[in-house]
Each structure stands twice: as C-alpha cells, then as structure tokens.
N, C-alpha and C. Protein backbone atom coordinates (compact mmCIF):
# COMPACT_ATOMS: atom_id res chain seq x y z
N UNK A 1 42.36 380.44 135.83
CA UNK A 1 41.47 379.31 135.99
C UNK A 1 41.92 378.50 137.20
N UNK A 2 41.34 378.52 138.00
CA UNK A 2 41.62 378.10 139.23
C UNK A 2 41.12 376.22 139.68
N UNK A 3 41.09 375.88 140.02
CA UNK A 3 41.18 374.75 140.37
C UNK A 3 40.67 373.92 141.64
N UNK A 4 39.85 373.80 142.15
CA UNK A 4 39.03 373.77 143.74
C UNK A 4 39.21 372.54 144.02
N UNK A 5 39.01 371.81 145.44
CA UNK A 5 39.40 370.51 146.09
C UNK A 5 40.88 370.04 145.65
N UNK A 6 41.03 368.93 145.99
CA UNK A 6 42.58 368.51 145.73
C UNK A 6 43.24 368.25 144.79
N UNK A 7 43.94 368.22 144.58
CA UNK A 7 45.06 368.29 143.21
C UNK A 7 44.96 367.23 142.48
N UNK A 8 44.54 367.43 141.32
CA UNK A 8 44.43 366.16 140.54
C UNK A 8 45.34 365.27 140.60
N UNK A 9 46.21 366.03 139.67
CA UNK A 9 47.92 365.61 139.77
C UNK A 9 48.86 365.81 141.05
N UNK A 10 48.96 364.71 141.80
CA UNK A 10 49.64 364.88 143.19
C UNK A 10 50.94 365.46 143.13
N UNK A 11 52.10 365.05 141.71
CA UNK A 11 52.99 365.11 141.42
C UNK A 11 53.54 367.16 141.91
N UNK A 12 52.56 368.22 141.10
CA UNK A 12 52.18 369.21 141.33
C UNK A 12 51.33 369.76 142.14
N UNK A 13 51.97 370.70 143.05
CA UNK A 13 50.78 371.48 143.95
C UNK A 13 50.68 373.19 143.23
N UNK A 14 49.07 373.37 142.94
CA UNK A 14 48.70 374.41 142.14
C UNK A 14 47.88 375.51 142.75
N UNK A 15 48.02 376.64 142.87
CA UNK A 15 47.59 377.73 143.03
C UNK A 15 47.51 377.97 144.39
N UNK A 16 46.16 378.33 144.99
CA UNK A 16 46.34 378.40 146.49
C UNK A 16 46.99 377.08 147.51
N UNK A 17 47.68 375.63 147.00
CA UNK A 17 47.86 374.79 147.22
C UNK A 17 49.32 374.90 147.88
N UNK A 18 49.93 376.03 146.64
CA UNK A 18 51.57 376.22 147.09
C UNK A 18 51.58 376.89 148.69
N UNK A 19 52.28 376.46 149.23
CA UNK A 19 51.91 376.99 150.93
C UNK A 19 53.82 377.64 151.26
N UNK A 20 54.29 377.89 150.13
CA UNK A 20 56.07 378.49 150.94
C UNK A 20 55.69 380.02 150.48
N UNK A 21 56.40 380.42 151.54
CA UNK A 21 56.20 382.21 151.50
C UNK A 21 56.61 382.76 150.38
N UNK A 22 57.58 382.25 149.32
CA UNK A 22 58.25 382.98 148.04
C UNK A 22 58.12 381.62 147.20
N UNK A 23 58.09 382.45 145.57
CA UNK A 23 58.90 381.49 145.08
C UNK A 23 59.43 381.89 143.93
N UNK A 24 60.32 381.55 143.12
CA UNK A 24 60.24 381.79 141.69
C UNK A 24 59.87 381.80 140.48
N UNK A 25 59.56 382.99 139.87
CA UNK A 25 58.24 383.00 138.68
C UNK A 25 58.75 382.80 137.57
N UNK A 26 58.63 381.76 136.71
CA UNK A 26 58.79 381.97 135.75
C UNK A 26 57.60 382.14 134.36
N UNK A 27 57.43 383.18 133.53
CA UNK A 27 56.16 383.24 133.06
C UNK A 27 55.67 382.19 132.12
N UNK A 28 54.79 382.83 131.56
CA UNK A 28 54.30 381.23 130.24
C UNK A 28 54.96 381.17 129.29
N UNK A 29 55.76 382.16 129.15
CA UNK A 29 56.22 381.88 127.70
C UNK A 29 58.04 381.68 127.81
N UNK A 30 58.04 381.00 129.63
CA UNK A 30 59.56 380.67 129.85
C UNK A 30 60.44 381.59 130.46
N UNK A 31 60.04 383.03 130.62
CA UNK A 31 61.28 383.88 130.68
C UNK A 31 60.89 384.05 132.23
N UNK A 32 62.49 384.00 133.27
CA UNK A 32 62.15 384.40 134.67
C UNK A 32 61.88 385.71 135.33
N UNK A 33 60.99 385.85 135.63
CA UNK A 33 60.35 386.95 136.03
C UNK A 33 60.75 387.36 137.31
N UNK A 34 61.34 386.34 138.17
CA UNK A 34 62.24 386.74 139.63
C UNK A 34 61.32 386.23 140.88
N UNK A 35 61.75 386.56 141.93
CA UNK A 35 61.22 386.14 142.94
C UNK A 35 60.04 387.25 143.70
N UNK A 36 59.16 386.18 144.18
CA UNK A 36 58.15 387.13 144.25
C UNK A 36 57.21 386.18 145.50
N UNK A 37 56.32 386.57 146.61
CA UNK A 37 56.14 386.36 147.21
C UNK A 37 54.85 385.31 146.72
N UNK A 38 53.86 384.74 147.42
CA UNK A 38 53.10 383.61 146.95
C UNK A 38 51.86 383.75 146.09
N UNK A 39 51.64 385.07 147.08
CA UNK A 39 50.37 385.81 146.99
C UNK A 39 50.05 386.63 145.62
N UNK A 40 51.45 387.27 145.75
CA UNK A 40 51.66 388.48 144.41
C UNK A 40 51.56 387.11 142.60
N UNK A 41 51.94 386.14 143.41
CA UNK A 41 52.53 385.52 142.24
C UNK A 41 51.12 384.74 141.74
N UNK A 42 50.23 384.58 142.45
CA UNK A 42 49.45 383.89 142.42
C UNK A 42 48.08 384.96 141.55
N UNK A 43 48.34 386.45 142.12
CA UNK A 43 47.48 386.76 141.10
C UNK A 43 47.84 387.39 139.98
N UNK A 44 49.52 387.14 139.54
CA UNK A 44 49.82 387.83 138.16
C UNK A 44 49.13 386.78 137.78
N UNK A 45 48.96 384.97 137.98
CA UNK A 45 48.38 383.96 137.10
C UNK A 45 47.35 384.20 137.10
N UNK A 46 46.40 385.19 137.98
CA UNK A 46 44.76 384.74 137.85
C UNK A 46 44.46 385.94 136.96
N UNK A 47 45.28 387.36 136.84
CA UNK A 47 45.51 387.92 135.83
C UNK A 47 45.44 387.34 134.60
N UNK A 48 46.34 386.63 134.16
CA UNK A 48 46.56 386.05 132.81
C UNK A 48 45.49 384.93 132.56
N UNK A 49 44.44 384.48 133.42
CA UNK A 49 43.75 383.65 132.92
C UNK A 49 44.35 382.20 133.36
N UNK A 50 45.48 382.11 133.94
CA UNK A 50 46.13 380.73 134.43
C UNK A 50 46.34 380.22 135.40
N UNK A 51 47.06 379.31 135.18
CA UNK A 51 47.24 378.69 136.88
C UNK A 51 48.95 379.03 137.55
N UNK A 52 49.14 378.77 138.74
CA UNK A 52 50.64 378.52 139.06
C UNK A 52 50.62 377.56 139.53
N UNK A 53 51.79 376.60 139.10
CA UNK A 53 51.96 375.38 139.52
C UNK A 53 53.68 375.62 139.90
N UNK A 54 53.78 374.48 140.34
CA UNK A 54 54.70 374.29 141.21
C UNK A 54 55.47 373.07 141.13
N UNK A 55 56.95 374.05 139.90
CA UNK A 55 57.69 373.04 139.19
C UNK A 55 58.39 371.99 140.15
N UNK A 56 59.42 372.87 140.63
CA UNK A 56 60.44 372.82 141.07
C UNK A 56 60.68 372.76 142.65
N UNK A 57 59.96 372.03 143.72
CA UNK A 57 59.05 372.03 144.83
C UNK A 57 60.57 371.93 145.88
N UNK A 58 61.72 371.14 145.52
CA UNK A 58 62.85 371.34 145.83
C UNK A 58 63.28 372.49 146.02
N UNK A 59 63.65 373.56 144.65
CA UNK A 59 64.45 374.12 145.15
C UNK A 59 64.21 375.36 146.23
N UNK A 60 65.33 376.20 146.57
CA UNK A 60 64.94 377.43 147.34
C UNK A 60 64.99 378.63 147.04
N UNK A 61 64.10 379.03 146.84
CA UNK A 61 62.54 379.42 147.03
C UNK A 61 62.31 378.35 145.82
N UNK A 62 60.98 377.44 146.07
CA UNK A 62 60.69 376.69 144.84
C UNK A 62 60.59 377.03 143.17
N UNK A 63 60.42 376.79 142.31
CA UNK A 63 60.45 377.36 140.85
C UNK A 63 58.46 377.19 140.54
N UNK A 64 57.75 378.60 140.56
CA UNK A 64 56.57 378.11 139.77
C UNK A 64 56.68 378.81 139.00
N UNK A 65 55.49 378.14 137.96
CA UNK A 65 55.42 379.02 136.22
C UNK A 65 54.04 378.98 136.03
N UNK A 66 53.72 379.99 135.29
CA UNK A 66 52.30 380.21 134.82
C UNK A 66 52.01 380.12 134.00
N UNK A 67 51.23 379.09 134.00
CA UNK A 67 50.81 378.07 132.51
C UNK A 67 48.92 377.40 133.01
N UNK A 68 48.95 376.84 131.57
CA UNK A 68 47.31 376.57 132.20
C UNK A 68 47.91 374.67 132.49
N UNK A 69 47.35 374.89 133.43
CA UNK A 69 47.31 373.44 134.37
C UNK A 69 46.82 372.06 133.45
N UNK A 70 45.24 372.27 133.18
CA UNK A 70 44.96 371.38 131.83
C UNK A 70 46.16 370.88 131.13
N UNK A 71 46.04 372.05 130.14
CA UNK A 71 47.32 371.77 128.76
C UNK A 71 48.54 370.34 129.42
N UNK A 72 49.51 371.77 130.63
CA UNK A 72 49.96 370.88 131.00
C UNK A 72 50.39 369.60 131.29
N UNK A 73 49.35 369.14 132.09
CA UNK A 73 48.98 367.80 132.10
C UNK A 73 48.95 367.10 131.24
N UNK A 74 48.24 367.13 130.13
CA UNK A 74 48.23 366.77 129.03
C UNK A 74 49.33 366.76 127.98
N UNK A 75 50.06 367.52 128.23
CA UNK A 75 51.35 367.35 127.48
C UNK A 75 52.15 366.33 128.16
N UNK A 76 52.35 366.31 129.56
CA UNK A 76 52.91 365.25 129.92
C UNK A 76 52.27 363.84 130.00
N UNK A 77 51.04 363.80 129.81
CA UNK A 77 50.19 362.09 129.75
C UNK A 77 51.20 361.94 128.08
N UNK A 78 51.16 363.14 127.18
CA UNK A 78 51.17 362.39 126.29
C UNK A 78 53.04 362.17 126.11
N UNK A 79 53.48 363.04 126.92
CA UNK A 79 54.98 362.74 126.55
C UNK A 79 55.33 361.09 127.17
N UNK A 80 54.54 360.60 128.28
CA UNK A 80 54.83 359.48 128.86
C UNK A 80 54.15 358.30 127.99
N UNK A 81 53.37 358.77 127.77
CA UNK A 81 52.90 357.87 126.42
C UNK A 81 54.17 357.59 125.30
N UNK A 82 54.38 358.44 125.04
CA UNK A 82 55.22 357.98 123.90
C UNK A 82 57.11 357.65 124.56
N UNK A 83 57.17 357.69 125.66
CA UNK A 83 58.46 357.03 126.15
C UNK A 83 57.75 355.22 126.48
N UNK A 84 56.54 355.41 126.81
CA UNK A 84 55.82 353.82 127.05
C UNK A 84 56.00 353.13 125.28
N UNK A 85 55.85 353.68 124.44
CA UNK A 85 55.42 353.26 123.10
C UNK A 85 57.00 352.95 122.61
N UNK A 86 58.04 353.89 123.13
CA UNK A 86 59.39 353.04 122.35
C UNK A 86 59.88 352.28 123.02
N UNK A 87 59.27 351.77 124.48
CA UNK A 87 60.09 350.76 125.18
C UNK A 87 60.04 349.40 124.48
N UNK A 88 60.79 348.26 124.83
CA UNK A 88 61.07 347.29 124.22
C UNK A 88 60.66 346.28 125.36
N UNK A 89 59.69 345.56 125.04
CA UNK A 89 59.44 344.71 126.43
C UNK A 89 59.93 343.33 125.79
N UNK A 90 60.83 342.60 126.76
CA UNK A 90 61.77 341.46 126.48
C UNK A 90 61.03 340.65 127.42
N UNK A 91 60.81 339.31 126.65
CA UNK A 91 60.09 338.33 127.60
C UNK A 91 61.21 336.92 127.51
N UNK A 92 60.96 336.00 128.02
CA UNK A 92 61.66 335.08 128.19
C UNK A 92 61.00 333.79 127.98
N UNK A 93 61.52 333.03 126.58
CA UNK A 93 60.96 332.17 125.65
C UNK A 93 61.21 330.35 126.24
N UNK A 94 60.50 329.72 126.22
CA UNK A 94 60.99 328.36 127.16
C UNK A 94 61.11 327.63 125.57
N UNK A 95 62.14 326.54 125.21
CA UNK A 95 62.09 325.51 124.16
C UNK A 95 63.03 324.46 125.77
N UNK A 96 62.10 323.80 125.65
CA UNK A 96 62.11 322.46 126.38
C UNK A 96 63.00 321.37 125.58
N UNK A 97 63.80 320.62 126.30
CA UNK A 97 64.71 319.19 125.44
C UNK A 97 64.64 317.95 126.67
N UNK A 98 64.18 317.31 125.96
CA UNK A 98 64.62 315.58 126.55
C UNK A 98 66.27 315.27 126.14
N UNK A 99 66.66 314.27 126.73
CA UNK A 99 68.41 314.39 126.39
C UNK A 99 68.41 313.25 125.07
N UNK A 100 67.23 312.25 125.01
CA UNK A 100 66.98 311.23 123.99
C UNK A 100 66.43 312.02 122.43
N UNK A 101 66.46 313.52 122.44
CA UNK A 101 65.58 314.29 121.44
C UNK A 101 66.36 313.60 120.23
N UNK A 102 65.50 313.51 118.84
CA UNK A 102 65.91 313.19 117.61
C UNK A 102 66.76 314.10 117.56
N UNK A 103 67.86 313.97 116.06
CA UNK A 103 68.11 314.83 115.67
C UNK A 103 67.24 315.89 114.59
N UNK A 104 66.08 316.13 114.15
CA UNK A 104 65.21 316.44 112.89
C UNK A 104 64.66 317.62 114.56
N UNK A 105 64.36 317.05 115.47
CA UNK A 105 63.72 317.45 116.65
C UNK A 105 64.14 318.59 117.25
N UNK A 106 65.85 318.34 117.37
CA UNK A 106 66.24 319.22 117.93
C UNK A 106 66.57 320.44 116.87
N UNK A 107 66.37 320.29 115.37
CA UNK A 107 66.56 321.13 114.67
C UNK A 107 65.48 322.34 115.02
N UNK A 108 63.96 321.79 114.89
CA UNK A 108 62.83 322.17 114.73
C UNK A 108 63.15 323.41 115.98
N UNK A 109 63.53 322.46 117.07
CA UNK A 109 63.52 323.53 118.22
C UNK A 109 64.87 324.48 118.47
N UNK A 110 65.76 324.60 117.65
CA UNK A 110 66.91 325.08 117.40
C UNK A 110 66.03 326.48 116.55
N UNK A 111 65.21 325.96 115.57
CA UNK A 111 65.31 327.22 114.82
C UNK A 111 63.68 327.66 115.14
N UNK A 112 63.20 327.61 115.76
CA UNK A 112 62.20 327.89 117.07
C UNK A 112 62.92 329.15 117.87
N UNK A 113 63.61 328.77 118.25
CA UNK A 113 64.47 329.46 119.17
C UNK A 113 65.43 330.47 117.94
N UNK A 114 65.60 330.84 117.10
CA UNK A 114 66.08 331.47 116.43
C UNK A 114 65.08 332.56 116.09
N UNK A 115 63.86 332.67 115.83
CA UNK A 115 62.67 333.16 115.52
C UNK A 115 62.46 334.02 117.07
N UNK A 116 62.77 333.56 117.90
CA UNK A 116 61.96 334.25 119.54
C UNK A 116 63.26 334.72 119.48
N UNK A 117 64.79 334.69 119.56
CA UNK A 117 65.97 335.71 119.20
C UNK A 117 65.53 336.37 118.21
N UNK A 118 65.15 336.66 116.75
CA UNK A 118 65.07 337.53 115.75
C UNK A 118 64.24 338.40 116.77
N UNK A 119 63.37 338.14 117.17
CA UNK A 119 62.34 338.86 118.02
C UNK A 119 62.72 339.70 119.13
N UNK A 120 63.82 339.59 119.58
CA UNK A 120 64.46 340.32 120.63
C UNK A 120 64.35 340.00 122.15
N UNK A 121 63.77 338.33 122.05
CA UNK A 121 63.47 337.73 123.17
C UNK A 121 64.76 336.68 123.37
N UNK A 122 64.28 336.65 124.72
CA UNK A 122 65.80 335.70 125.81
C UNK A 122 65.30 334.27 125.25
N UNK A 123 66.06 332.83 125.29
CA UNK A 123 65.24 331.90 125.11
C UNK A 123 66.07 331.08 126.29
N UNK A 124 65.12 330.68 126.91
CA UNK A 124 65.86 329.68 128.12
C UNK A 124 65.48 327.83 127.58
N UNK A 125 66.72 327.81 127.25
CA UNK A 125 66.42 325.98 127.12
C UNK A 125 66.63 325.60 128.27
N UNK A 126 65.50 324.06 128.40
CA UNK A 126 65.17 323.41 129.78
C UNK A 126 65.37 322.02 129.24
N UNK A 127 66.22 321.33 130.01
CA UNK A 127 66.30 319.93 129.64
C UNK A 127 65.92 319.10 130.59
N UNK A 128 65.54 318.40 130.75
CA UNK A 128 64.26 317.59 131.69
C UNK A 128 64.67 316.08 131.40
N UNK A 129 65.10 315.63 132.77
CA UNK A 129 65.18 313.95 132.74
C UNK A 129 63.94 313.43 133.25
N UNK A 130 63.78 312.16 133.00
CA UNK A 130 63.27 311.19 133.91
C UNK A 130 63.54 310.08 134.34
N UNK A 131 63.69 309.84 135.56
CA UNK A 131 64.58 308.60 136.04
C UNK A 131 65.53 308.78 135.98
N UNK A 132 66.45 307.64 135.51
CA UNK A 132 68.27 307.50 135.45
C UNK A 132 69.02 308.05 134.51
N UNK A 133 67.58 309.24 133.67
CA UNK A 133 68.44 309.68 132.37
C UNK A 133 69.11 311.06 132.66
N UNK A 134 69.17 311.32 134.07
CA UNK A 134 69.71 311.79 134.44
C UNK A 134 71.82 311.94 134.95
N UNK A 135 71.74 310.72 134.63
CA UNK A 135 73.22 310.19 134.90
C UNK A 135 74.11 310.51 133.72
N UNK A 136 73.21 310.75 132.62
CA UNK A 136 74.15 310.75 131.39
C UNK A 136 73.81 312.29 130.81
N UNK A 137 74.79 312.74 131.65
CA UNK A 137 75.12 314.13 131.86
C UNK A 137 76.09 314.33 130.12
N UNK A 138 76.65 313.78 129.90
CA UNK A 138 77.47 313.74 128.83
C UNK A 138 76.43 313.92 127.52
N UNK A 139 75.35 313.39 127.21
CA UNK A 139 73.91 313.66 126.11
C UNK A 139 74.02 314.95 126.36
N UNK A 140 74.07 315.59 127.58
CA UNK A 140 73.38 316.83 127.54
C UNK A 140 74.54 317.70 127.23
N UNK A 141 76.01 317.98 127.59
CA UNK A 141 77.28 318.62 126.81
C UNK A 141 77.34 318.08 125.23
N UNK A 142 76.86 317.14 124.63
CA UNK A 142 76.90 317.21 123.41
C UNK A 142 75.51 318.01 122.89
N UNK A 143 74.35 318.07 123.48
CA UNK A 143 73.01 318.86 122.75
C UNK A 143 73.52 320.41 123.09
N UNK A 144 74.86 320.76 124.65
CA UNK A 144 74.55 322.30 124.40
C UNK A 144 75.77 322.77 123.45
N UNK A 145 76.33 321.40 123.42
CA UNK A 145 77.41 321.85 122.41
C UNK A 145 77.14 322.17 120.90
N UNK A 146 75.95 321.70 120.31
CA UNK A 146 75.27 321.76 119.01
C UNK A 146 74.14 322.95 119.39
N UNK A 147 73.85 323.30 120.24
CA UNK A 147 73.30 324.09 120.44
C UNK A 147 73.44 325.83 120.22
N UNK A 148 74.82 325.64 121.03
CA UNK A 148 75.92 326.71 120.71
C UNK A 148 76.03 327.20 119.95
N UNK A 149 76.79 325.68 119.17
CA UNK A 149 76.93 326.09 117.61
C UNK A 149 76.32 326.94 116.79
N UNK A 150 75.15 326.18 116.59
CA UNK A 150 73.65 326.84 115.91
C UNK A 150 73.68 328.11 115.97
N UNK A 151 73.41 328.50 117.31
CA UNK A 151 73.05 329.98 117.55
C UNK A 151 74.48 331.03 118.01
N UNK A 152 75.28 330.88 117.52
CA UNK A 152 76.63 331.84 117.62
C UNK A 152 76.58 332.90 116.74
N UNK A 153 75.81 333.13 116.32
CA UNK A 153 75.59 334.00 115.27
C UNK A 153 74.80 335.02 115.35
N UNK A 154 73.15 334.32 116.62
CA UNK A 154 72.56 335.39 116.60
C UNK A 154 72.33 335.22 118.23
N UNK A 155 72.79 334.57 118.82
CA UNK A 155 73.13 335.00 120.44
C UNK A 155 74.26 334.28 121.51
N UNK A 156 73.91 334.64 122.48
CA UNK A 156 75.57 333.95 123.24
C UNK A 156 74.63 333.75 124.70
N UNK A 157 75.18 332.82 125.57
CA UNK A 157 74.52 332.53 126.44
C UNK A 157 74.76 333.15 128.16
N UNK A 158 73.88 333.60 128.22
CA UNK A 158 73.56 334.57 129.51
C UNK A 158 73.74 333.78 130.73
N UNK A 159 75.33 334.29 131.17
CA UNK A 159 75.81 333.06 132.51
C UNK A 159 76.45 331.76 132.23
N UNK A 160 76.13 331.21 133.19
CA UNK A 160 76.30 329.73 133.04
C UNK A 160 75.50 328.98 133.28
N UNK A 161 74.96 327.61 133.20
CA UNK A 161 73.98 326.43 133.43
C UNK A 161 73.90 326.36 134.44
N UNK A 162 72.15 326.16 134.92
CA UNK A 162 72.05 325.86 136.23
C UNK A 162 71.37 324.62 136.37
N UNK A 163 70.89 324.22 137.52
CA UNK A 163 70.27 323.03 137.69
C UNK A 163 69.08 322.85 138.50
N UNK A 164 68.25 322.79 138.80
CA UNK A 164 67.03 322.31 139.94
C UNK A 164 66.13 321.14 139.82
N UNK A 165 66.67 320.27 140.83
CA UNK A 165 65.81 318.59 140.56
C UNK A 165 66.44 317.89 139.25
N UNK A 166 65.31 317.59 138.64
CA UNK A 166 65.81 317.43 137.22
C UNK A 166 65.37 317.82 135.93
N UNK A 167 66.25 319.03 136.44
CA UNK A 167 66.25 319.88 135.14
C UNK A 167 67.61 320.65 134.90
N UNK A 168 68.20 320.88 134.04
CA UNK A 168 69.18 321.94 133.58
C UNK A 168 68.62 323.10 132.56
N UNK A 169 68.99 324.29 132.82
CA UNK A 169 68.47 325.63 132.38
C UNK A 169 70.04 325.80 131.64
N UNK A 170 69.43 326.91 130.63
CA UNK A 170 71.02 327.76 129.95
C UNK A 170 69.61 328.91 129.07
N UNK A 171 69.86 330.06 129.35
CA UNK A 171 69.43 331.21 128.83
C UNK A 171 70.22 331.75 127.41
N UNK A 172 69.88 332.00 126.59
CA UNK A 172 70.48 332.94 125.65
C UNK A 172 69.70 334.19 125.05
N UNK A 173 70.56 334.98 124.91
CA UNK A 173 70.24 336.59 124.92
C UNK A 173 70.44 336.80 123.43
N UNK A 174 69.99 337.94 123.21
CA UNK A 174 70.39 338.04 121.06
C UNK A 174 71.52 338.93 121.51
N UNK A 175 72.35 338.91 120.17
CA UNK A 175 73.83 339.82 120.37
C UNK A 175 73.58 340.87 120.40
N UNK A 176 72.62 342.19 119.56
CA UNK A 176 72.71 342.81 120.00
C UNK A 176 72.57 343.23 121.27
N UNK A 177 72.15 343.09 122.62
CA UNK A 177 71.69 343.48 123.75
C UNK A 177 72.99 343.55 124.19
N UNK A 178 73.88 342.57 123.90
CA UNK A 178 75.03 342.28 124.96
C UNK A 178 75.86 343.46 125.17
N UNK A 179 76.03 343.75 126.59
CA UNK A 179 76.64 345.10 126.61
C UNK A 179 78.03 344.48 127.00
C-alpha cells in the first residue's frame, strides 16, 4: 500500500521517499532480513501488501521495516497519548498576605494552601505592603515563621525569599517532589 504526495508523518520517510542506496530490512514480524539495496527492498514490501518506512534514518545503511504505515502511526498517536495522560501538570498557587492579617485569617489561608499542596501544586505566598508597612519587616519573619510551622509536614520552601517593590514572595513545594 503505497502512499502518494508527501509524507504525512515528517518524522518518517516511506517507500519511494527513502532516497540512500541500501538499507537494512527488517521484516514485519521483527526478524532482520539483512541488507539489501532500496529498490529490492521496496518491492519485498509492495509484495507483502506494505509499506517501508524508515526507522532508523541515522544509522549506516539506515534501518527500514515493513509494516503497514497506517497501523503504525496509529500505534504511536496512541502510545503518546498515553505518556500525555500520566504526566503530572504542576501549576503554581498564589495565597496573598497583608502583614496586619488576623490571626482566624491567616489560618483560613494557611490551610488553603494545604489543599493546593495535597494537590501536588507549588503555593507561592505574596505579602504586599502599603505605604510604611513596609518598614516592619519583623510582622513579616513572625507570619513566615508560623507559616513554616504549619506546613512542615506537607512541604518545605523552594529557595529563599525574594522581593520586588512591595512585595515579598516564598514558594513552597509538597515533600514528595523534593529531590
């Protein structure tokens, strides 16, 4: 089954597409059949009803095998499918603090942030002044110090504190991740 205009799949070049003078055959059902020129190789596949594609485009003489092209393809949409389906996509959770926050307040957002860790997400606390409440840098080592606390159990904090304008950042990661 041959295949006309350009290659669907760019990844593979198939049948009259392969352009090196030899290559290596391996048949459909895996076993190597040896080296064999482009031509010869091209119609044991049109023999069998298949295609030759063109595994192994590296090596020398390249590696093709005779298989039906379709199938193929299709086995690999679906093998990439299912490496897409166990990935783990990690997003990065904002819980915002004033340095004046209640204490009932900062619970709420303490265990806020415990819920987006169970989840397997980063949580970046942002503490945000306005005006001169910026000077009392000391509010804010006692909120990451209770902060800490809290969450030592189910994460640890990624780096150290940063700063821009007025704001201070501190990220935390869940324990398992930590390599």
């Amino acid at each position: 089954m041959s295949r006309g205009g350009a290659v669907e799949n760019r990844k593979f070049r198939i049948n009259q597409f392969i352009k090196e003078p030899e290559v290596r055959l391996i048949d459909s059902d895996g076993t190597m059949i040896g080296i064999f020129e482009t031509a010869e190789a091209l119609l044991k596949a049109r023999a069998k009803g298949l295609d030759l594609v063109e595994i192994s485009p590296q090596a020398t003489p390249p590696v093709c095998k005779i298989i039906n092209f379709s199938k193929f393809r299709y086995e690999l949409k679906r093998k990439e499918k299912e490496i897409k389906k166990k990935q783990k996509v990690s997003h990065i959770k904002e819980v915002r603090i004033r340095p004046r926050i209640s204490e009932h307040d900062l619970e709420v957002k303490i265990k806020r942030a415990r819920e987006f860790i169970a989840g397997g997400d980063k949580v970046q606390f942002t503490f945000m002044f306005l005006g001169r409440e910026i000077r009392h840098k000391d509010l804010i080592i006692k909120l990451l110090d209770k902060i800490k606390e809290f969450l030592t159990d189910v994460a640890v904090p990624e780096g150290r504190t940063s700063s821009l304008s007025s704001k201070i950042f501190l990220v935390f990661i869940p324990k398992k991740r930590v390599r």
